[in-house]
PDB file of N, CA and C in Angstrom:
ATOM      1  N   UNK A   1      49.300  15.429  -6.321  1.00  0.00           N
ATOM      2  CA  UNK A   1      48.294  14.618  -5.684  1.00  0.00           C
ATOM      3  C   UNK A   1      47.387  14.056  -6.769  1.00  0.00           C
ATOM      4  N   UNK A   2      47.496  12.382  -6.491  1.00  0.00           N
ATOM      5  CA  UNK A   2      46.086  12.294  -7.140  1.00  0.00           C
ATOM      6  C   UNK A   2      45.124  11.713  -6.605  1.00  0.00           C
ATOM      7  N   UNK A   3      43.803  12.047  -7.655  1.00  0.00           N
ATOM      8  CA  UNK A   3      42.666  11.678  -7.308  1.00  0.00           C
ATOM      9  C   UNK A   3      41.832  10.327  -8.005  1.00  0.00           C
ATOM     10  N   UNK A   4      41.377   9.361  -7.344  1.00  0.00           N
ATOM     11  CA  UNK A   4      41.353   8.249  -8.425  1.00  0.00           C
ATOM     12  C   UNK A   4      39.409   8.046  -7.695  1.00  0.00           C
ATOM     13  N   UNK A   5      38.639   8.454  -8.852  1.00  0.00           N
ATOM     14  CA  UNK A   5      36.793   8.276  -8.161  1.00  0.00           C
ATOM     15  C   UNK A   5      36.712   6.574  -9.304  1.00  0.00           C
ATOM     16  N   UNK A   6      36.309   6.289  -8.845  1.00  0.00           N
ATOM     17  CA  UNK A   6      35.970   4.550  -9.299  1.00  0.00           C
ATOM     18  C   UNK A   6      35.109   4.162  -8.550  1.00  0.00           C
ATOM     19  N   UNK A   7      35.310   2.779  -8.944  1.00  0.00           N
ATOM     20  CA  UNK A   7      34.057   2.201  -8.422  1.00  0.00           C
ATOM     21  C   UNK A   7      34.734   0.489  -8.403  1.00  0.00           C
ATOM     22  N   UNK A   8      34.332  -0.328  -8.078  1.00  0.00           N
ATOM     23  CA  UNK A   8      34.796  -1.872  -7.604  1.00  0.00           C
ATOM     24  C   UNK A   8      35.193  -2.304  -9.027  1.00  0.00           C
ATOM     25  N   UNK A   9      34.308  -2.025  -9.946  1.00  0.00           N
ATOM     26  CA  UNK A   9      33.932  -2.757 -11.268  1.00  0.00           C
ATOM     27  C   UNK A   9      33.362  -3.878 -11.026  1.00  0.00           C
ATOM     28  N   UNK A  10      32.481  -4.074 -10.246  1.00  0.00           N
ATOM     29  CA  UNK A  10      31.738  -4.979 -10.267  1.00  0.00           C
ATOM     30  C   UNK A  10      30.465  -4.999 -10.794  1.00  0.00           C
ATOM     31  N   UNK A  11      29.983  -5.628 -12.058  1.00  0.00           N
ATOM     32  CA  UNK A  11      28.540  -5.534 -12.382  1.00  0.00           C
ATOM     33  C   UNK A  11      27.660  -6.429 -11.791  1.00  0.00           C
ATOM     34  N   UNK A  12      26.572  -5.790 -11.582  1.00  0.00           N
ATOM     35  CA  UNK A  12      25.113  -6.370 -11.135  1.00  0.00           C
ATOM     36  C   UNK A  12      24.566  -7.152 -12.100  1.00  0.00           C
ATOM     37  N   UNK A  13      24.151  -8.159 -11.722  1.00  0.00           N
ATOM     38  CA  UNK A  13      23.286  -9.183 -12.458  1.00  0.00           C
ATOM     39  C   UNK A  13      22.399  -8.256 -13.466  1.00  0.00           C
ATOM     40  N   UNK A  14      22.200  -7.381 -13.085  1.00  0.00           N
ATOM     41  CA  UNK A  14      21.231  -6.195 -14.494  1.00  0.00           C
ATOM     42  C   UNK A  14      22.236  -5.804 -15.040  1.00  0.00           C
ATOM     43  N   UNK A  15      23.496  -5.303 -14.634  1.00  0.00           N
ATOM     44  CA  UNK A  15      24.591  -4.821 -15.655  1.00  0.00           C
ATOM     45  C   UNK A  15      24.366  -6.178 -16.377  1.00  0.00           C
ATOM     46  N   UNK A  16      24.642  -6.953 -16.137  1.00  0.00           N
ATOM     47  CA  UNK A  16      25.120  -8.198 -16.835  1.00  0.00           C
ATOM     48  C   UNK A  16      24.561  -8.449 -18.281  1.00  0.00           C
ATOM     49  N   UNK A  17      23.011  -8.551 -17.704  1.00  0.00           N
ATOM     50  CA  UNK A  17      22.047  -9.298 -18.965  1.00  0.00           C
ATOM     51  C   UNK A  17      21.802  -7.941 -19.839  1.00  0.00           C
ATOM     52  N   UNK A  18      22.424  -6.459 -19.123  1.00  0.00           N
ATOM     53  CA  UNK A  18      21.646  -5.510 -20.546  1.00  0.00           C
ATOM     54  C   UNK A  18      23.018  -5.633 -21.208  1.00  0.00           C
ATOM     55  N   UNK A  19      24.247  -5.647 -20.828  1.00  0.00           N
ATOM     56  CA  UNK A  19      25.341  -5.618 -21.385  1.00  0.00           C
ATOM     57  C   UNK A  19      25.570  -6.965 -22.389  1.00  0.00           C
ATOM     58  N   UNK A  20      24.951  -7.818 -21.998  1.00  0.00           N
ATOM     59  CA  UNK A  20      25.045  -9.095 -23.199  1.00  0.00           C
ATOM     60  C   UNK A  20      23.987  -9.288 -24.061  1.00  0.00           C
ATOM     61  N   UNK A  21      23.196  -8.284 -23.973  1.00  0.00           N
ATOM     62  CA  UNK A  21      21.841  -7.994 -24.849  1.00  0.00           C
ATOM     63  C   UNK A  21      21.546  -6.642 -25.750  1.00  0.00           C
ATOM     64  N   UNK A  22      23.024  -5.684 -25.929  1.00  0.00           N
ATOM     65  CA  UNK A  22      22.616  -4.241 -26.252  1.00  0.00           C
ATOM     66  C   UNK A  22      23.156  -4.871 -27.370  1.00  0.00           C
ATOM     67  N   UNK A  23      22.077  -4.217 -28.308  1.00  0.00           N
ATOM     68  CA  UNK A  23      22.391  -4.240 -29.625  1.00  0.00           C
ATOM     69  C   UNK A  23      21.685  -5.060 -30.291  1.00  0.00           C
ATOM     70  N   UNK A  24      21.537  -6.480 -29.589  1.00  0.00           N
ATOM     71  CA  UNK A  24      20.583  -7.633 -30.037  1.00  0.00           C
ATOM     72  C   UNK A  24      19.245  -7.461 -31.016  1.00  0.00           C
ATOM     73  N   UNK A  25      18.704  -7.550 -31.768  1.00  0.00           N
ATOM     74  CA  UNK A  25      17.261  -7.448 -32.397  1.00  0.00           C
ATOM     75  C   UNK A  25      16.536  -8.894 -32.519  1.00  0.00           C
ATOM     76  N   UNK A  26      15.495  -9.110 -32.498  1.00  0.00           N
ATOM     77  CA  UNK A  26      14.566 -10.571 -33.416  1.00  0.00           C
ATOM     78  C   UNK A  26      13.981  -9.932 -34.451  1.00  0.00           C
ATOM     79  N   UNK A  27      13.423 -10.651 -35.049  1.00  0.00           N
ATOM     80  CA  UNK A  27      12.500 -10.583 -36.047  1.00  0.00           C
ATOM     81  C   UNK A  27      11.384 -10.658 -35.255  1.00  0.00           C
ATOM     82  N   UNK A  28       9.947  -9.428 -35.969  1.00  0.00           N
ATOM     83  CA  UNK A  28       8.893  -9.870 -35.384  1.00  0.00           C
ATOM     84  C   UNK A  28       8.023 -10.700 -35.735  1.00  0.00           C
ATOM     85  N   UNK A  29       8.297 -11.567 -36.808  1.00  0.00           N
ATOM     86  CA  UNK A  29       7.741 -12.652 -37.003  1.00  0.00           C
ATOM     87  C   UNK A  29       8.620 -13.621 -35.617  1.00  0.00           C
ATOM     88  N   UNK A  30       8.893 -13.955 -35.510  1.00  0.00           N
ATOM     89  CA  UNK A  30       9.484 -14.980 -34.612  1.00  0.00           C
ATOM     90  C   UNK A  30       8.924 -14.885 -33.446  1.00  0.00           C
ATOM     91  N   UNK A  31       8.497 -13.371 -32.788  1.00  0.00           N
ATOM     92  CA  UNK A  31       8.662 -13.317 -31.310  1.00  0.00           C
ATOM     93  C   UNK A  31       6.779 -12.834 -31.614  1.00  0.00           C
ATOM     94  N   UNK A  32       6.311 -12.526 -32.282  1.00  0.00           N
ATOM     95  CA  UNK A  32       4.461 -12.457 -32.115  1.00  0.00           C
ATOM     96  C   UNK A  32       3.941 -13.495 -31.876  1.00  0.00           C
ATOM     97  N   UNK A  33       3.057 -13.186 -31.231  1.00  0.00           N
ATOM     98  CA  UNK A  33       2.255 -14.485 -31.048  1.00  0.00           C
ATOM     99  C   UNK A  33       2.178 -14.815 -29.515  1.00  0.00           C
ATOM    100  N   UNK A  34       1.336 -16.056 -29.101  1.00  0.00           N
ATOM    101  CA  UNK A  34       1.426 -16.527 -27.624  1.00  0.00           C
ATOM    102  C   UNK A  34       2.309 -17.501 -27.395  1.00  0.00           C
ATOM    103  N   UNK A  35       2.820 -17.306 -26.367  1.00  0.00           N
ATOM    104  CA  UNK A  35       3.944 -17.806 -25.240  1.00  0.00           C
ATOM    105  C   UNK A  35       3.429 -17.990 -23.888  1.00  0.00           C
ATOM    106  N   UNK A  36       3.375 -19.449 -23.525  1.00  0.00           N
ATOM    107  CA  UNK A  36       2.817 -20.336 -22.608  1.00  0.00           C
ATOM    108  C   UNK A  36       4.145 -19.952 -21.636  1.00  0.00           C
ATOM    109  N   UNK A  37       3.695 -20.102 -20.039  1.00  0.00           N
ATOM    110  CA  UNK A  37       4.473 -20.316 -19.393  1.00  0.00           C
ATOM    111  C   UNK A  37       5.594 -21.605 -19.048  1.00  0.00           C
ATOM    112  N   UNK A  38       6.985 -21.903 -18.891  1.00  0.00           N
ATOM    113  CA  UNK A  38       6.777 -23.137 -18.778  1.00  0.00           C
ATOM    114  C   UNK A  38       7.487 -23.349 -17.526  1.00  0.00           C
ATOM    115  N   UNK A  39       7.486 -22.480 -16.360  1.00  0.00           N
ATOM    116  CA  UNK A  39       7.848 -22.701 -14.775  1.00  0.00           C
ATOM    117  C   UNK A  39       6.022 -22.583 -14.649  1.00  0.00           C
ATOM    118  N   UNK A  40       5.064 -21.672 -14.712  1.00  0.00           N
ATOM    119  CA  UNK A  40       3.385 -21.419 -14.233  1.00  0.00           C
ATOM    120  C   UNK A  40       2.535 -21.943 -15.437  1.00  0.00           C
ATOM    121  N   UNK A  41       1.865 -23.205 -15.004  1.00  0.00           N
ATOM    122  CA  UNK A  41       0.954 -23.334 -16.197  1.00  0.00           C
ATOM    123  C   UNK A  41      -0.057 -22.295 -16.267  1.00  0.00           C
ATOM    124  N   UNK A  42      -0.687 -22.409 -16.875  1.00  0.00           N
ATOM    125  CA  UNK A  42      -1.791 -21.569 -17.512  1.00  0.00           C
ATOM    126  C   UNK A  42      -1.513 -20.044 -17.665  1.00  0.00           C
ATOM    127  N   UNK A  43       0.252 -19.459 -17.375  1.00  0.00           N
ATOM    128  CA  UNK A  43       0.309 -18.100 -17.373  1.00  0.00           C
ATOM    129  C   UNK A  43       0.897 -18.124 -18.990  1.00  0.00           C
ATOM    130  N   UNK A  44       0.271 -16.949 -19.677  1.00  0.00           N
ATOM    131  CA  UNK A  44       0.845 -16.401 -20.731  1.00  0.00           C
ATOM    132  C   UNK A  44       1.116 -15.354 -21.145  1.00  0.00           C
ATOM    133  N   UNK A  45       2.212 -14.998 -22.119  1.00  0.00           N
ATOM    134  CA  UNK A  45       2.089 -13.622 -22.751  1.00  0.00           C
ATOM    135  C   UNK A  45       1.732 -13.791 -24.170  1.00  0.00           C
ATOM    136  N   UNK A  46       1.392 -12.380 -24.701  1.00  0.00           N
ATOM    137  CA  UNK A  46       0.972 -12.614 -26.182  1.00  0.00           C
ATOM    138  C   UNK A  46       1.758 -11.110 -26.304  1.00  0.00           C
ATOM    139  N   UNK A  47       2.797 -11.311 -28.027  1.00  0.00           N
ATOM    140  CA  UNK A  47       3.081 -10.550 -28.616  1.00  0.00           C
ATOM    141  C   UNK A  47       2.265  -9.661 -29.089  1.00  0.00           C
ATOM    142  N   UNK A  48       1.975  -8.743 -29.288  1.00  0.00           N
ATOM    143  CA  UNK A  48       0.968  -7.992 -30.740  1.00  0.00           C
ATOM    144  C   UNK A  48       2.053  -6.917 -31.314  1.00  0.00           C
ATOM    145  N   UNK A  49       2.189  -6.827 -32.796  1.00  0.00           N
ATOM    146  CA  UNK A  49       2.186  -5.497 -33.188  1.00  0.00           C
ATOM    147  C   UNK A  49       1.423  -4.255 -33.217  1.00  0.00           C
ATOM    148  N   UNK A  50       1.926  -3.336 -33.375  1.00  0.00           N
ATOM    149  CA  UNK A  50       1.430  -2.067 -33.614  1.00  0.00           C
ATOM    150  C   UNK A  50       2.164  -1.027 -33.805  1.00  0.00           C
ATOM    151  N   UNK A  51       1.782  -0.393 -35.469  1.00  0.00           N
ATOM    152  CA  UNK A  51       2.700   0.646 -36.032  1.00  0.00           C
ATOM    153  C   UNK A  51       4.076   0.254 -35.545  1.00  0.00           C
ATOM    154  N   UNK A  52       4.601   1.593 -35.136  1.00  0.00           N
ATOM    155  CA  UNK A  52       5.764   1.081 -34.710  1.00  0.00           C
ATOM    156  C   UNK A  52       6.432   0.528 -33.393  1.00  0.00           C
ATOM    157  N   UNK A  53       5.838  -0.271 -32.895  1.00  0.00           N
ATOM    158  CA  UNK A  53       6.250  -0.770 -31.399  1.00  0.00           C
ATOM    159  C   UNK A  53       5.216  -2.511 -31.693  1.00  0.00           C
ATOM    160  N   UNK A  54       6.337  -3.353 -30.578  1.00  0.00           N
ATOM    161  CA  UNK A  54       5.582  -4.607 -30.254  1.00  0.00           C
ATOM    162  C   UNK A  54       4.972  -4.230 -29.001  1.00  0.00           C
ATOM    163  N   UNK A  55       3.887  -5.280 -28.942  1.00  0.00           N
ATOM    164  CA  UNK A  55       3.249  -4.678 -27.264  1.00  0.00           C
ATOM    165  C   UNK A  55       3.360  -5.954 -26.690  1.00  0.00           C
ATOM    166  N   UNK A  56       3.783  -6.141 -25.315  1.00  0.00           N
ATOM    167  CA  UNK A  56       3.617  -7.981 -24.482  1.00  0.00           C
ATOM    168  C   UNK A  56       2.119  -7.590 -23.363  1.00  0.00           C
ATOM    169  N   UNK A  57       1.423  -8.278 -23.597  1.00  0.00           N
ATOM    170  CA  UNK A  57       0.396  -8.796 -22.907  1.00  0.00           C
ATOM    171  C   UNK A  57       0.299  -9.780 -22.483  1.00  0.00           C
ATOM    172  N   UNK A  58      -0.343  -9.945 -21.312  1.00  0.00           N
ATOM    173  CA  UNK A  58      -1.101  -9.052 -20.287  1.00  0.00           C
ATOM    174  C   UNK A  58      -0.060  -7.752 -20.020  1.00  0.00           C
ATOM    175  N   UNK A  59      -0.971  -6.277 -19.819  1.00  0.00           N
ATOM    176  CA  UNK A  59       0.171  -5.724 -18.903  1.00  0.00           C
ATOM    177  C   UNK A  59      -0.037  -5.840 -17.511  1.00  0.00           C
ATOM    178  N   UNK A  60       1.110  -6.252 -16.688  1.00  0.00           N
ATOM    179  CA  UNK A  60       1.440  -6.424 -15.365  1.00  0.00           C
ATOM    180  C   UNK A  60       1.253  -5.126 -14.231  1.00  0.00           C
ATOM    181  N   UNK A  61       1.471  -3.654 -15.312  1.00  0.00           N
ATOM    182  CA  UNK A  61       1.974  -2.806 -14.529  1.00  0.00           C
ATOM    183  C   UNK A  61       1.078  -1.671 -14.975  1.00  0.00           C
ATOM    184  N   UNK A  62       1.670  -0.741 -15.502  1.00  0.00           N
ATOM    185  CA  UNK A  62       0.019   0.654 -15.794  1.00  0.00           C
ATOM    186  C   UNK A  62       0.109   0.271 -17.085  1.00  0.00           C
ATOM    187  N   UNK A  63       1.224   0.493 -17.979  1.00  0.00           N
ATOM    188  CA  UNK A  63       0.828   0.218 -18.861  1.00  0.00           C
ATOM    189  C   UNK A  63       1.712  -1.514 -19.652  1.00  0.00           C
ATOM    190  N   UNK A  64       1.473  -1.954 -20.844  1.00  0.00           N
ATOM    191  CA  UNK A  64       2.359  -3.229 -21.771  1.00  0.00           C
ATOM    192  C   UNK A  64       3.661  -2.890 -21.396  1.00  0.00           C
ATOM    193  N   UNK A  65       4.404  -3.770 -21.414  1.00  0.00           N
ATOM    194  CA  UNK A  65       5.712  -3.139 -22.228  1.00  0.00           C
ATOM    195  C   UNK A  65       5.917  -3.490 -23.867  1.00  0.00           C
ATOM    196  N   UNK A  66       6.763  -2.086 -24.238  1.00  0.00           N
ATOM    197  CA  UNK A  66       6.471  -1.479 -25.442  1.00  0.00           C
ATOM    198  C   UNK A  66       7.888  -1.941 -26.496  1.00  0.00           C
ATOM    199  N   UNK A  67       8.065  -2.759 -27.298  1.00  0.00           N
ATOM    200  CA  UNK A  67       9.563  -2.495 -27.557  1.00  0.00           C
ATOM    201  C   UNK A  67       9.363  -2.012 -29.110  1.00  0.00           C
ATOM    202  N   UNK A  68      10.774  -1.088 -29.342  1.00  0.00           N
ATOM    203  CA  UNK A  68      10.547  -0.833 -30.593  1.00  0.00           C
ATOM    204  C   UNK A  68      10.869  -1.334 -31.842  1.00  0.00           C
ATOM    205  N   UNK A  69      10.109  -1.291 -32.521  1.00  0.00           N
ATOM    206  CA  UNK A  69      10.184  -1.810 -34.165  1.00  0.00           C
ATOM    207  C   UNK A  69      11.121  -0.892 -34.962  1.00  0.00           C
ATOM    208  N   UNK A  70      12.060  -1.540 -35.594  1.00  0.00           N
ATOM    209  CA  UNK A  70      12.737  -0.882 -36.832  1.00  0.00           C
ATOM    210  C   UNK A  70      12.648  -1.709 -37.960  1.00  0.00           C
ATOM    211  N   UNK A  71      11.967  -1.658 -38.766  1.00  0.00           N
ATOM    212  CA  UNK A  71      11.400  -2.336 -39.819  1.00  0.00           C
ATOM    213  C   UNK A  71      10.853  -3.475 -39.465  1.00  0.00           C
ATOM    214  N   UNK A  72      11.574  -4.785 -39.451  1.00  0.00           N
ATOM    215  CA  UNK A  72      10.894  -5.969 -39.393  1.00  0.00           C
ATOM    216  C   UNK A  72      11.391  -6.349 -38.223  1.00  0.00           C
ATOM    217  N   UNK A  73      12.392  -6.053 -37.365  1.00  0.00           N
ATOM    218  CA  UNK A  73      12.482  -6.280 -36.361  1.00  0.00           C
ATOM    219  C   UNK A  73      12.365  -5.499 -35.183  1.00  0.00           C
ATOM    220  N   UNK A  74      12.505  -6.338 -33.513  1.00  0.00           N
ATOM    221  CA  UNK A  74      12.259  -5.368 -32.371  1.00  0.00           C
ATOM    222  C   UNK A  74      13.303  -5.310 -31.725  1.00  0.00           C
ATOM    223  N   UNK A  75      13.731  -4.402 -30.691  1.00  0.00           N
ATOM    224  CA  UNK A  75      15.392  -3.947 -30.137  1.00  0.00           C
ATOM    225  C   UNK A  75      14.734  -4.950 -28.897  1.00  0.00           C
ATOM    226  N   UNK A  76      15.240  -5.714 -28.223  1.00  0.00           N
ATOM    227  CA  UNK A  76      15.132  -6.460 -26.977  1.00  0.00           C
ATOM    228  C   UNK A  76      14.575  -6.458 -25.903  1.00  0.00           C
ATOM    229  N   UNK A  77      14.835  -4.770 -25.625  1.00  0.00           N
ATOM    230  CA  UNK A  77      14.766  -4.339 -24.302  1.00  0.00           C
ATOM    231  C   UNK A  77      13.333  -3.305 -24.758  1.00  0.00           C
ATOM    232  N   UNK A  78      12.578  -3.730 -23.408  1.00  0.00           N
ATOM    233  CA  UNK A  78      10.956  -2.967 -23.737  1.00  0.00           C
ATOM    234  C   UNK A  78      11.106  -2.614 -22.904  1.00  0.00           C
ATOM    235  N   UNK A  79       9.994  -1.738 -22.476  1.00  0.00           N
ATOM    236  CA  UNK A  79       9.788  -0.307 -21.334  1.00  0.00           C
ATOM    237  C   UNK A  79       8.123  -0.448 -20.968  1.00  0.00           C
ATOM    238  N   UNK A  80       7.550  -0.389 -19.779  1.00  0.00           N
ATOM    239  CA  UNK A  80       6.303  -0.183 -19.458  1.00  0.00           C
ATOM    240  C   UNK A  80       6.445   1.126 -18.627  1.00  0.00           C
ATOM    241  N   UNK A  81       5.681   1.934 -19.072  1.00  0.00           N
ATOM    242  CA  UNK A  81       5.642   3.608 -18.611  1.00  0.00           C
ATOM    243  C   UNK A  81       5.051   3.767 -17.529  1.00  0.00           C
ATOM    244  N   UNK A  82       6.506   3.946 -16.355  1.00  0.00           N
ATOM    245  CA  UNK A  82       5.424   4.466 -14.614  1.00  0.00           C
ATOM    246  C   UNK A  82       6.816   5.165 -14.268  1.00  0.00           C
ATOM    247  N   UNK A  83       6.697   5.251 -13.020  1.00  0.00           N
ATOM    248  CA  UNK A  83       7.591   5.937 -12.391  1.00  0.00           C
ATOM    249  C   UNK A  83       7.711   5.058 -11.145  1.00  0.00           C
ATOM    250  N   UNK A  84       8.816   4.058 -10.872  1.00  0.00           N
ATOM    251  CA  UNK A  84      10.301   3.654 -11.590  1.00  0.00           C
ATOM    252  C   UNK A  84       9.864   3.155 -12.980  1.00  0.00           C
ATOM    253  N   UNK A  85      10.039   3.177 -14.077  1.00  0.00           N
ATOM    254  CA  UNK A  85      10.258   2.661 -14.873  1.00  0.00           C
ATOM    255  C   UNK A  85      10.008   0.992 -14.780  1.00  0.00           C
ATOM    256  N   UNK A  86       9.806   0.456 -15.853  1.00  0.00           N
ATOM    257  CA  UNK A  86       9.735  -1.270 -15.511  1.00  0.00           C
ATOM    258  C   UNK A  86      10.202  -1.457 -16.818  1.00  0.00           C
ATOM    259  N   UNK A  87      11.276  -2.709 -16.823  1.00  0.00           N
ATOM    260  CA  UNK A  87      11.599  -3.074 -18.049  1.00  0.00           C
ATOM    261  C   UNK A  87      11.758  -4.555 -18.303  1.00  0.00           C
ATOM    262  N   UNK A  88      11.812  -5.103 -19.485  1.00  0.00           N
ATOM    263  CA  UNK A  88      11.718  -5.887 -19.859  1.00  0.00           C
ATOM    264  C   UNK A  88      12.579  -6.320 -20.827  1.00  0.00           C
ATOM    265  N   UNK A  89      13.757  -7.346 -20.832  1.00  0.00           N
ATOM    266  CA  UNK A  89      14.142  -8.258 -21.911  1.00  0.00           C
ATOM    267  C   UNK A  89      13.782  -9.402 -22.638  1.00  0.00           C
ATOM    268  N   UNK A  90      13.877  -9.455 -23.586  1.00  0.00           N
ATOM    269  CA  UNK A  90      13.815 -10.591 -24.267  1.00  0.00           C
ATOM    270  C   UNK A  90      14.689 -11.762 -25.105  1.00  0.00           C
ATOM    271  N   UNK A  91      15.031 -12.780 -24.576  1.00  0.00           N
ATOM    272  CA  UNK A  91      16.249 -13.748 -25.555  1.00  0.00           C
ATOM    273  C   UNK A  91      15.091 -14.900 -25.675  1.00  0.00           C
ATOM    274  N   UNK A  92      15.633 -14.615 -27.280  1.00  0.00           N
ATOM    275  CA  UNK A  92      15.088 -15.404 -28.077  1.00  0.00           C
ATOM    276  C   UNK A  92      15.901 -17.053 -28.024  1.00  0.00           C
ATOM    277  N   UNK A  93      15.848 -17.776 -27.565  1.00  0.00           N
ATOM    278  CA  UNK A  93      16.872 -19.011 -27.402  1.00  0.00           C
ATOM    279  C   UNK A  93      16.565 -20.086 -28.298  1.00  0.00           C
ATOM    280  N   UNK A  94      15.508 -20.378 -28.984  1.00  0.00           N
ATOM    281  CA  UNK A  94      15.697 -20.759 -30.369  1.00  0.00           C
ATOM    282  C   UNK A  94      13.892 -20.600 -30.677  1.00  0.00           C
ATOM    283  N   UNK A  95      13.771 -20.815 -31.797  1.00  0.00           N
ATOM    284  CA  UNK A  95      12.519 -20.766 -32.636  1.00  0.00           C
ATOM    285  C   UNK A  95      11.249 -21.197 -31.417  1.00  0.00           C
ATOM    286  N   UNK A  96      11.555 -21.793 -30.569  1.00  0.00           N
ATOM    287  CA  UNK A  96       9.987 -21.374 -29.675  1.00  0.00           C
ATOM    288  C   UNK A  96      10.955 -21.653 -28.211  1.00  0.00           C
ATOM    289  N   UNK A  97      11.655 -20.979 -27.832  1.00  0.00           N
ATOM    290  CA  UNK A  97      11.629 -21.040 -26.360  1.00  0.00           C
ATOM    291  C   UNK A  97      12.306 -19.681 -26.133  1.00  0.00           C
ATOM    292  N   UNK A  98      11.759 -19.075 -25.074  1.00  0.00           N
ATOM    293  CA  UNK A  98      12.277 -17.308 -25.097  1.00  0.00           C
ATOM    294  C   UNK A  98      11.961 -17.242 -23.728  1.00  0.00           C
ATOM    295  N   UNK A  99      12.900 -16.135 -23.467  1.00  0.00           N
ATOM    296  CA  UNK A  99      13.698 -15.829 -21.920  1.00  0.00           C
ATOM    297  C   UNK A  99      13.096 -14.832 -21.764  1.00  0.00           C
ATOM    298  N   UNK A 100      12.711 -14.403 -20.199  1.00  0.00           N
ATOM    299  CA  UNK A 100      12.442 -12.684 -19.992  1.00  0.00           C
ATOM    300  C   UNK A 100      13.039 -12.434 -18.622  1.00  0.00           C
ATOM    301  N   UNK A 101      13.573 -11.439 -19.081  1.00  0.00           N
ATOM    302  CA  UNK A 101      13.415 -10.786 -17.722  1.00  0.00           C
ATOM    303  C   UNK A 101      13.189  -9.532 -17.430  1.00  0.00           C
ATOM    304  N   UNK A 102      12.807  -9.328 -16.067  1.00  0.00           N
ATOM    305  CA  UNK A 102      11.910  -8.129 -15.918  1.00  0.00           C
ATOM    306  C   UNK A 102      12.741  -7.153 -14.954  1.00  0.00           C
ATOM    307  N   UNK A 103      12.470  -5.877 -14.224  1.00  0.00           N
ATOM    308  CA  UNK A 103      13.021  -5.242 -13.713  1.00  0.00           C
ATOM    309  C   UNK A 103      12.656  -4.031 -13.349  1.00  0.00           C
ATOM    310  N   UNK A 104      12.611  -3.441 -12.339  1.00  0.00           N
ATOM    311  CA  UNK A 104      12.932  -2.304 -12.308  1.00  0.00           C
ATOM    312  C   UNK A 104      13.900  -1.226 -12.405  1.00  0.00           C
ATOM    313  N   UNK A 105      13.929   0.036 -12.540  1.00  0.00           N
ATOM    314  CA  UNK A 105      14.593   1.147 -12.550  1.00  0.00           C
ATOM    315  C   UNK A 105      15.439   1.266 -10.748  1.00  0.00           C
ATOM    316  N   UNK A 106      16.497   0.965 -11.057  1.00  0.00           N
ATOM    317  CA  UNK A 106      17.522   0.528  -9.403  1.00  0.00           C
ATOM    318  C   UNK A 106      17.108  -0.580  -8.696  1.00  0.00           C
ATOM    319  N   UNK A 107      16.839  -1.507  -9.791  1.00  0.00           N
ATOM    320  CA  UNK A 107      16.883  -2.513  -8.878  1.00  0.00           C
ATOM    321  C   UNK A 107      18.516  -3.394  -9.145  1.00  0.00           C
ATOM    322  N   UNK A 108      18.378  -4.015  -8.051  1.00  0.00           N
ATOM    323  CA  UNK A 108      20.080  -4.955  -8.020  1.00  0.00           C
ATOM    324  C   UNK A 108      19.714  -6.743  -8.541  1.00  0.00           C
ATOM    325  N   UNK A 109      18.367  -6.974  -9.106  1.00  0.00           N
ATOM    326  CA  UNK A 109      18.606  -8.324  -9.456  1.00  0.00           C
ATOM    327  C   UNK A 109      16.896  -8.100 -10.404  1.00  0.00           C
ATOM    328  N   UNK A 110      17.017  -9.169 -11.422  1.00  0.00           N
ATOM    329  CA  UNK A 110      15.622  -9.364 -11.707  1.00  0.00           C
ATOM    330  C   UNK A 110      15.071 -10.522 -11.932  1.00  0.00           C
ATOM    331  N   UNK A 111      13.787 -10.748 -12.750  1.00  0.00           N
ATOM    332  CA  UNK A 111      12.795 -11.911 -12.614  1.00  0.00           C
ATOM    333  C   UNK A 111      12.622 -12.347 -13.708  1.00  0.00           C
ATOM    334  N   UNK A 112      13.573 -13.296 -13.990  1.00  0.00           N
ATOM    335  CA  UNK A 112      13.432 -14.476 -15.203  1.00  0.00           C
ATOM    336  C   UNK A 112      12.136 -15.666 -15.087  1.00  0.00           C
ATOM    337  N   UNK A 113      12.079 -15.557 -16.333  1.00  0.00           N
ATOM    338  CA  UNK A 113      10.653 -16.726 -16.811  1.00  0.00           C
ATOM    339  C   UNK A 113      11.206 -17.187 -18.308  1.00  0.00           C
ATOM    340  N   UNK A 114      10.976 -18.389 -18.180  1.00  0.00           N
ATOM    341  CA  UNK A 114      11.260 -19.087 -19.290  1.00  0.00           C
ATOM    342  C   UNK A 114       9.404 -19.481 -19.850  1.00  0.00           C
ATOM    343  N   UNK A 115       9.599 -18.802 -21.767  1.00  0.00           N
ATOM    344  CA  UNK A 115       8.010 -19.308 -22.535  1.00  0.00           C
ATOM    345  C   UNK A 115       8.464 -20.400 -23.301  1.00  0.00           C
ATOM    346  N   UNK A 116       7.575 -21.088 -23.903  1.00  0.00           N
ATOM    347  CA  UNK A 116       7.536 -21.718 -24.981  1.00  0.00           C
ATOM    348  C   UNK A 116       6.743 -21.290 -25.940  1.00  0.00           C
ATOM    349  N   UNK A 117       6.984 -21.304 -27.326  1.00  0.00           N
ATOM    350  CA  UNK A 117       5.644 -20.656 -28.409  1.00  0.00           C
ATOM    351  C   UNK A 117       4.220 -22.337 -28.520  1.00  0.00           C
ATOM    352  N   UNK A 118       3.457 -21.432 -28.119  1.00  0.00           N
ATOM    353  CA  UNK A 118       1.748 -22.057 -28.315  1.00  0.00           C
ATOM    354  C   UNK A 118       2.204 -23.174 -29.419  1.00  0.00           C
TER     355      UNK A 118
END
């Protein structure tokens, strides 16, 4: 007898974008700084460093999301600390226009915003 446990193989729009984003880094020169909305005027985020982590501001949730620094660059995927979890990607799509998207911990879809750099 056998036993076959699987699953459809179907990925979720979140499988999708962390699976075409693991591994990815920027430079944090590239990605500091303010980023204008360009679907909401007047909404922005601002990069900051610190030690070892970038921080995105405003935070939305309890706390920034946090991504980490390995030398001069940051790993993609940031984290804001609650319980679900909230996360955050970042694609860099060329020298001033950058992608996010956001998410929760089980969620089945998330919330893209396109910035431009200030």
């Amino acid at each position: 007898m056998l036993l076959f446990a699987g699953s459809s193989g179907a990925q979720s729009p979140i499988d999708s974008i962390q699976n075409a984003n693991a591994g990815i880094k920027i430079a944090v020169a590239e990605i500091s700084g303010k980023w204008l909305s360009v679907e909401y005027p007047g909404v922005e985020v601002v990069f900051v460093e610190k030690e070892n982590e970038l921080l995105r501001f405003p935070q939305n949730y309890v706390h920034p999301f946090s991504f980490n620094k390995e030398n001069d660059s940051i790993t993609v995927k940031g984290v804001a600390m609650n319980w679900p979890p909230y996360t955050c990607i970042v694609k860099l799509l060329d020298n001033g226009t950058l992608e996010t998207y956001t998410y929760t911990y089980h969620s089945e879809s998330f919330y893209k915003q396109t910035f431009r750099r200030e």
